[in-house]
Protein backbone atom coordinates (compact mmCIF):
# COMPACT_ATOMS: atom_id res chain seq x y z
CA UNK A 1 10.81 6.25 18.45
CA UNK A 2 8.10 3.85 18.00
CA UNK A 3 5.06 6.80 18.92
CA UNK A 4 6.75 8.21 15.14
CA UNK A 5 4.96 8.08 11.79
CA UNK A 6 5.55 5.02 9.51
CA UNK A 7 4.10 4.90 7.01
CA UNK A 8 2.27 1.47 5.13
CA UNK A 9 0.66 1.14 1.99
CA UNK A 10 -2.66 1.45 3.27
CA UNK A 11 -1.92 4.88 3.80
CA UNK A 12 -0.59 6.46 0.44
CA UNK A 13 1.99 6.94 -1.98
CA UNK A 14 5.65 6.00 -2.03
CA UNK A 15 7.84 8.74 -3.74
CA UNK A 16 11.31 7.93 -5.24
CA UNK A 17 13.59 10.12 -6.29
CA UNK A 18 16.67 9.22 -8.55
CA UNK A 19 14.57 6.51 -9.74
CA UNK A 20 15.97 5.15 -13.00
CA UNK A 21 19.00 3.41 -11.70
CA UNK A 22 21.05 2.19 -8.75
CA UNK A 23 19.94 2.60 -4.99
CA UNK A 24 16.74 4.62 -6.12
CA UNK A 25 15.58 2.20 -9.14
CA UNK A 26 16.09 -0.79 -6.62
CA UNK A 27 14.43 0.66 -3.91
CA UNK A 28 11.16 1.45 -6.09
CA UNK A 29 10.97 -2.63 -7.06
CA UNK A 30 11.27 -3.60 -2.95
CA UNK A 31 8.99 -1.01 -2.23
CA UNK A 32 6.51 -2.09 -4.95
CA UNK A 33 7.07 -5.95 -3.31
CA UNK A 34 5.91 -4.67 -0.12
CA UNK A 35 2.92 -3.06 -1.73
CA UNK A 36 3.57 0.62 -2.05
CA UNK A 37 2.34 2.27 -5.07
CA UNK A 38 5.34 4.30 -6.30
CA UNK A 39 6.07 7.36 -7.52
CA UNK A 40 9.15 6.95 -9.60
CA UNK A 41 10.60 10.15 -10.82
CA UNK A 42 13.97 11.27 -12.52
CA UNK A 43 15.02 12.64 -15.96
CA UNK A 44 14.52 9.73 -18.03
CA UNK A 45 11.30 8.66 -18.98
CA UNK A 46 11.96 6.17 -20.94
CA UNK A 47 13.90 4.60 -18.00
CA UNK A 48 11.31 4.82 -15.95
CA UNK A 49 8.92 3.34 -17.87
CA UNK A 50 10.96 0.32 -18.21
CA UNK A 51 10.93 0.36 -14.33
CA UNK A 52 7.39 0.54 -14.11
CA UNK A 53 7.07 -2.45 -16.76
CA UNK A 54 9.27 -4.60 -14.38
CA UNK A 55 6.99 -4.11 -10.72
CA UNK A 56 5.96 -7.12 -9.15
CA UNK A 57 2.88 -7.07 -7.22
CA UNK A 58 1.26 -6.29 -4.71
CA UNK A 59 2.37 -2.83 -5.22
CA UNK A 60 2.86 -1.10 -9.02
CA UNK A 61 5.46 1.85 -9.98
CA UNK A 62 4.18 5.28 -11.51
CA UNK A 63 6.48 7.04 -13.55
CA UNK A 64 6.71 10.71 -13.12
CA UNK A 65 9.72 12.18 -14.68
CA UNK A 66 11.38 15.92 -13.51
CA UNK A 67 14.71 17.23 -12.83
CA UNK A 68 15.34 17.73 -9.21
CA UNK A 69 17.51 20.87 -9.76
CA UNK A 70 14.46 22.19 -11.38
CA UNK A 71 12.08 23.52 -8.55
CA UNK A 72 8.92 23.92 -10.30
CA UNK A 73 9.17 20.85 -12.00
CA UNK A 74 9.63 18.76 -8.84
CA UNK A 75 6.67 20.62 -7.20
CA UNK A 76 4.53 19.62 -10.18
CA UNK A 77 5.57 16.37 -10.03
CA UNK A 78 4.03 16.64 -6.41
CA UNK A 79 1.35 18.05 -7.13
CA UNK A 80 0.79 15.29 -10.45
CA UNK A 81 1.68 12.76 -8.01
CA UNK A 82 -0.80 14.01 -5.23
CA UNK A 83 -4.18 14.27 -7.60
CA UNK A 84 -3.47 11.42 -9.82
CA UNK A 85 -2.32 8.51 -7.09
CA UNK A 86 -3.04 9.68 -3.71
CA UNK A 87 -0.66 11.59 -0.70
CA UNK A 88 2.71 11.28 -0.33
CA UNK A 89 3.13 9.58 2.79
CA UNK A 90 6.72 7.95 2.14
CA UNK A 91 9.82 10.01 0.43
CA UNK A 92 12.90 8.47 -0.35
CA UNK A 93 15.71 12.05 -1.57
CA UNK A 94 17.41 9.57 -3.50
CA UNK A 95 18.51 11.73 -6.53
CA UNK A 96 22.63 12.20 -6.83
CA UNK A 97 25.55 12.22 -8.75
CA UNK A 98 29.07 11.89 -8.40
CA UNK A 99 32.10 12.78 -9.46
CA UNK A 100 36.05 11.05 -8.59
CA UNK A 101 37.80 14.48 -7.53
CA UNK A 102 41.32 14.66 -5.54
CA UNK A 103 43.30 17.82 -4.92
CA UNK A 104 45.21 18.14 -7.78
CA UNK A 105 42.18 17.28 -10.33
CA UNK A 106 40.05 20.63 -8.51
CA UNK A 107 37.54 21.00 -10.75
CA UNK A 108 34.73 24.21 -9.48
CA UNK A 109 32.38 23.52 -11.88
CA UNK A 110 32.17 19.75 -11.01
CA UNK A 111 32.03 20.84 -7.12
CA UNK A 112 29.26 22.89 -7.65
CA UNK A 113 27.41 20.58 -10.39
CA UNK A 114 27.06 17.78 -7.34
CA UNK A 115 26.05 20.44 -4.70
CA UNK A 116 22.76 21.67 -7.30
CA UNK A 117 22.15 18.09 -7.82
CA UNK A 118 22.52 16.44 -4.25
CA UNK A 119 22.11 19.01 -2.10
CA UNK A 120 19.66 21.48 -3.77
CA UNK A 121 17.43 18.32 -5.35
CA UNK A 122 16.98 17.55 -2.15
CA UNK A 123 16.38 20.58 -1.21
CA UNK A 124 13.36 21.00 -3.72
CA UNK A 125 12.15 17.89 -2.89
CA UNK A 126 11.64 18.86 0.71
CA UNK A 127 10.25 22.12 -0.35
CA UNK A 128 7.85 20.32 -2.26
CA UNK A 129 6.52 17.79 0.72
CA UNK A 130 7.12 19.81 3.67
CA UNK A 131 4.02 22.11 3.66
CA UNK A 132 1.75 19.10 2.69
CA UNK A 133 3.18 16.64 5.34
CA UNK A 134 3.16 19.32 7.96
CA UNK A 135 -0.45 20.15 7.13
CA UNK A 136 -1.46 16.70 7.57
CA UNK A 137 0.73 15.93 10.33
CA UNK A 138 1.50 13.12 8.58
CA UNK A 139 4.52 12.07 6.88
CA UNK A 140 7.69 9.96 6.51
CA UNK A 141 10.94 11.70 4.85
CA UNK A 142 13.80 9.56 4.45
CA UNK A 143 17.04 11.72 3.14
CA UNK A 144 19.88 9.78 1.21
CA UNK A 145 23.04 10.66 2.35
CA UNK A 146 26.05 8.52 2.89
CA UNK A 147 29.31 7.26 4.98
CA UNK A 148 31.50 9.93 3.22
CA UNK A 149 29.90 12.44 4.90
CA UNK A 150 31.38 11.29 8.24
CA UNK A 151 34.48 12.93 6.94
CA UNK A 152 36.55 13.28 4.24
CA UNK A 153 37.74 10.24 2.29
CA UNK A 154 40.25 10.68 -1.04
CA UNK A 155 38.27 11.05 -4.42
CA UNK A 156 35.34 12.69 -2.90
CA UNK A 157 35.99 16.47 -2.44
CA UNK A 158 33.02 17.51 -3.60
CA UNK A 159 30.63 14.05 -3.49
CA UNK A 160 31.69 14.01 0.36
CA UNK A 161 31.21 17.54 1.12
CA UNK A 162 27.35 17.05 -0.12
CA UNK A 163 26.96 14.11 1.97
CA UNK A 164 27.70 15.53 4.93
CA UNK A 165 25.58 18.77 4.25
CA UNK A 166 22.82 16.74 4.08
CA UNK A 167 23.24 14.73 7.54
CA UNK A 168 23.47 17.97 8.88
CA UNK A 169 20.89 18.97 7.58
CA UNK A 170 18.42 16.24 8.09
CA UNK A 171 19.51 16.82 11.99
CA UNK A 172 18.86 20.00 12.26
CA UNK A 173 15.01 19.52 10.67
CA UNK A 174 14.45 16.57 12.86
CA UNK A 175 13.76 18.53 16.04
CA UNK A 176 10.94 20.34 14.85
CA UNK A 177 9.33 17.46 11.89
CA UNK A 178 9.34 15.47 14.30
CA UNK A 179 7.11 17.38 16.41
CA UNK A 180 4.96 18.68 13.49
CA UNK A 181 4.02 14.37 12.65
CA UNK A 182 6.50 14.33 9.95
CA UNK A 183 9.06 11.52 10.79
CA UNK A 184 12.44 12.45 9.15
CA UNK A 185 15.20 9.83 8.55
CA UNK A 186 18.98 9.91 6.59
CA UNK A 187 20.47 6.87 4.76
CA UNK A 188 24.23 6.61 4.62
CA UNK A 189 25.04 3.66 2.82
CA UNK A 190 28.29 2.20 2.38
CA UNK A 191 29.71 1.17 -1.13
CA UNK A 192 26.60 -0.38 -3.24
CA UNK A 193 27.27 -1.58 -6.42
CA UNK A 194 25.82 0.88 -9.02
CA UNK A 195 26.93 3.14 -12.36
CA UNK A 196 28.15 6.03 -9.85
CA UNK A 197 30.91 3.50 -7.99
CA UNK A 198 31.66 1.93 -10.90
CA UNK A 199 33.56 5.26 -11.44
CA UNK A 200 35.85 4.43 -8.40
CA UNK A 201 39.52 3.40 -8.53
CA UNK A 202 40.26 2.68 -4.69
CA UNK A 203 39.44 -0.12 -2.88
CA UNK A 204 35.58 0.11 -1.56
CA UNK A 205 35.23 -2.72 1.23
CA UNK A 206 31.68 -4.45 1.92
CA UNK A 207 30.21 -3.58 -1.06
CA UNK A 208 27.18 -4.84 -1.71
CA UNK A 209 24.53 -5.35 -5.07
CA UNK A 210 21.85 -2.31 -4.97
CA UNK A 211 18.86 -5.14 -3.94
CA UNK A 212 20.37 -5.47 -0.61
CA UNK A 213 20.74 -2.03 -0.39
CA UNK A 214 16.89 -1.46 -1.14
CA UNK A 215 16.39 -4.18 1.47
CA UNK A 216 17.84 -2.89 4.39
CA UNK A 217 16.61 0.72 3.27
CA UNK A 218 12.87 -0.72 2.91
CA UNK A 219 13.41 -2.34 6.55
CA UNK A 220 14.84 0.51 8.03
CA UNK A 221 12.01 2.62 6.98
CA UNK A 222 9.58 0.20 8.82
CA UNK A 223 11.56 0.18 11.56
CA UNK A 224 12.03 3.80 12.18
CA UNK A 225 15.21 5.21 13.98
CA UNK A 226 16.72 8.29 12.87
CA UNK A 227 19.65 6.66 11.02
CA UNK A 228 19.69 3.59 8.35
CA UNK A 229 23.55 2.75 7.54
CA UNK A 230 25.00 -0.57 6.25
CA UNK A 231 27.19 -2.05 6.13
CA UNK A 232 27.44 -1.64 9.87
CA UNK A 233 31.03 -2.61 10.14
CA UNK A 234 32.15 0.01 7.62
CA UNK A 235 30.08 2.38 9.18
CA UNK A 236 31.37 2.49 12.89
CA UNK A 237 35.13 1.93 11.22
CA UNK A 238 34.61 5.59 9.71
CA UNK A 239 32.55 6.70 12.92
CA UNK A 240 35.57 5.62 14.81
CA UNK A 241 38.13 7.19 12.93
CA UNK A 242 36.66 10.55 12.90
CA UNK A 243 37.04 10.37 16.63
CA UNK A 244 40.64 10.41 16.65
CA UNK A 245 42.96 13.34 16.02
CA UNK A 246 44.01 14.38 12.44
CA UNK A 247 47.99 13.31 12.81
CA UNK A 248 46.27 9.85 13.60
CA UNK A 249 42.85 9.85 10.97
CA UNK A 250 45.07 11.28 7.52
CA UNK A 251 47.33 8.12 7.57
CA UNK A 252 44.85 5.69 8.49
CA UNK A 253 42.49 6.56 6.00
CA UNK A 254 44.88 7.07 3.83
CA UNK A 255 46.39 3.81 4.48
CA UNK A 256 42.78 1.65 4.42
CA UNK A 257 41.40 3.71 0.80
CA UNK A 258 45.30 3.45 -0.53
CA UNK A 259 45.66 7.00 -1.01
CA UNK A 260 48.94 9.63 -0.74
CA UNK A 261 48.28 11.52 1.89
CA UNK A 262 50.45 13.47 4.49
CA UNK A 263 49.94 14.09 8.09
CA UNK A 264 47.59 17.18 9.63
């Protein structure tokens, strides 16, 4: 792992997506501490201008607003990015959205509202970066993703279902980025305190504030490895239980995230 790509700020540009609040907001500051120059991009402008007023040195914030469900936009956010500050040589797929859903509460719009946002803005943004990484042969994609896409976990029918799309997805693109100089990477936090959790009404154990989140993400990066996850007890709790059988992993969960659930 250590003959991958990581990148410094010597080197380029840090891009954020999902900038203007939680995870993605705090992980533009710790970059910007470490002396990145970032690329901060989501909808709101004016939120990320208030981001890019708050950026302690070395490193400074760039505001770049787009929708991620919006192709074109995102690409010309690239492109922006690319001739105004330098390459991309750091991604962070931040951008997401979620929604509290259980069975009875089935909502298909909602389902596919968080797919277009956290699956296809991710999507775009690695449509945007892949051919100029590639080119270059050098690059560093990190994907956001999360514990609930280990398996499925009460209230996230459709939040869960995009998480573990992406993990997929970020394996299967590893083989070959890999070889092509582009070092690709997923996050799966645990619970961090931000607006989307703040929707929750279970129990969400080790929680942490979204600066220690940004933290471990920004070390993780330097590290390298193909996975970042934390809190690392909840994290091998859920990769444990989705070893056992279903008659044994409905209950448990169920029991743990206080939930109704019957036996499969």
């Amino acid at each position: 792992m250590s003959s991958l790509y990581r990148a410094t700020p010597a080197d380029g540009v840090a891009w954020v997506t999902g900038a203007s609040s939680g995870i993605g907001r705090a992980t533009c500051l710790e970059l910007a501490k470490r002396g990145f120059t970032v690329a901060a991009t989501a909808r709101r402008k004016d939120e990320l201008e208030k981001l890019a007023a708050e950026a302690t040195g070395p490193g400074r914030i760039l505001a770049y607003p787009a929708d991620v469900t919006r192709r074109d936009e995102l690409v010309g956010a690239v492109e922006a990015i690319e001739a105004q500050a330098g390459p991309i040589v750091l991604a962070f797929l931040n951008a997401g959205t979620f929604f509290p859903m259980k069975g009875p509460d089935f909502d298909p719009d909602l389902v596919m509202r968080t797919f277009d946002i956290n699956v296809g803005g991710t999507v775009n943004g690695l449509a945007a970066l892949i051919p100029l990484m590639t080119a270059r042969r050098k690059g560093q994609i990190a994907v956001n993703a999360s514990v609930a896409g280990y398996g499925g976990l009460p209230s996230s029918t459709a939040y869960g279902a995009t998480k573990a799309a992406l993990i997929n997805m970020a394996e299967a693109l590893k083989f070959t980025l890999d070889k092509a100089g582009v070092t690709l990477q997923v996050v799966n936090p645990g619970f961090v305190g931000t607006p989307l959790t703040a929707k929750n009404d279970f129990p969400m154990p080790f929680i942490i504030p979204a600066d220690k989140a940004a933290v471990r993400i920004c070390d993780g990066l330097a590290r390298g490895g193909f996975e970042i996850t934390f809190p690392r007890r909840l994290s091998w709790i859920l990769k444990a239980a989705n070893l056992l059988p279903y008659w044994l992993y409905f209950p448990l969960v169920g029991k743990v995230t206080a939930s109704d659930t019957g036996r499969g």
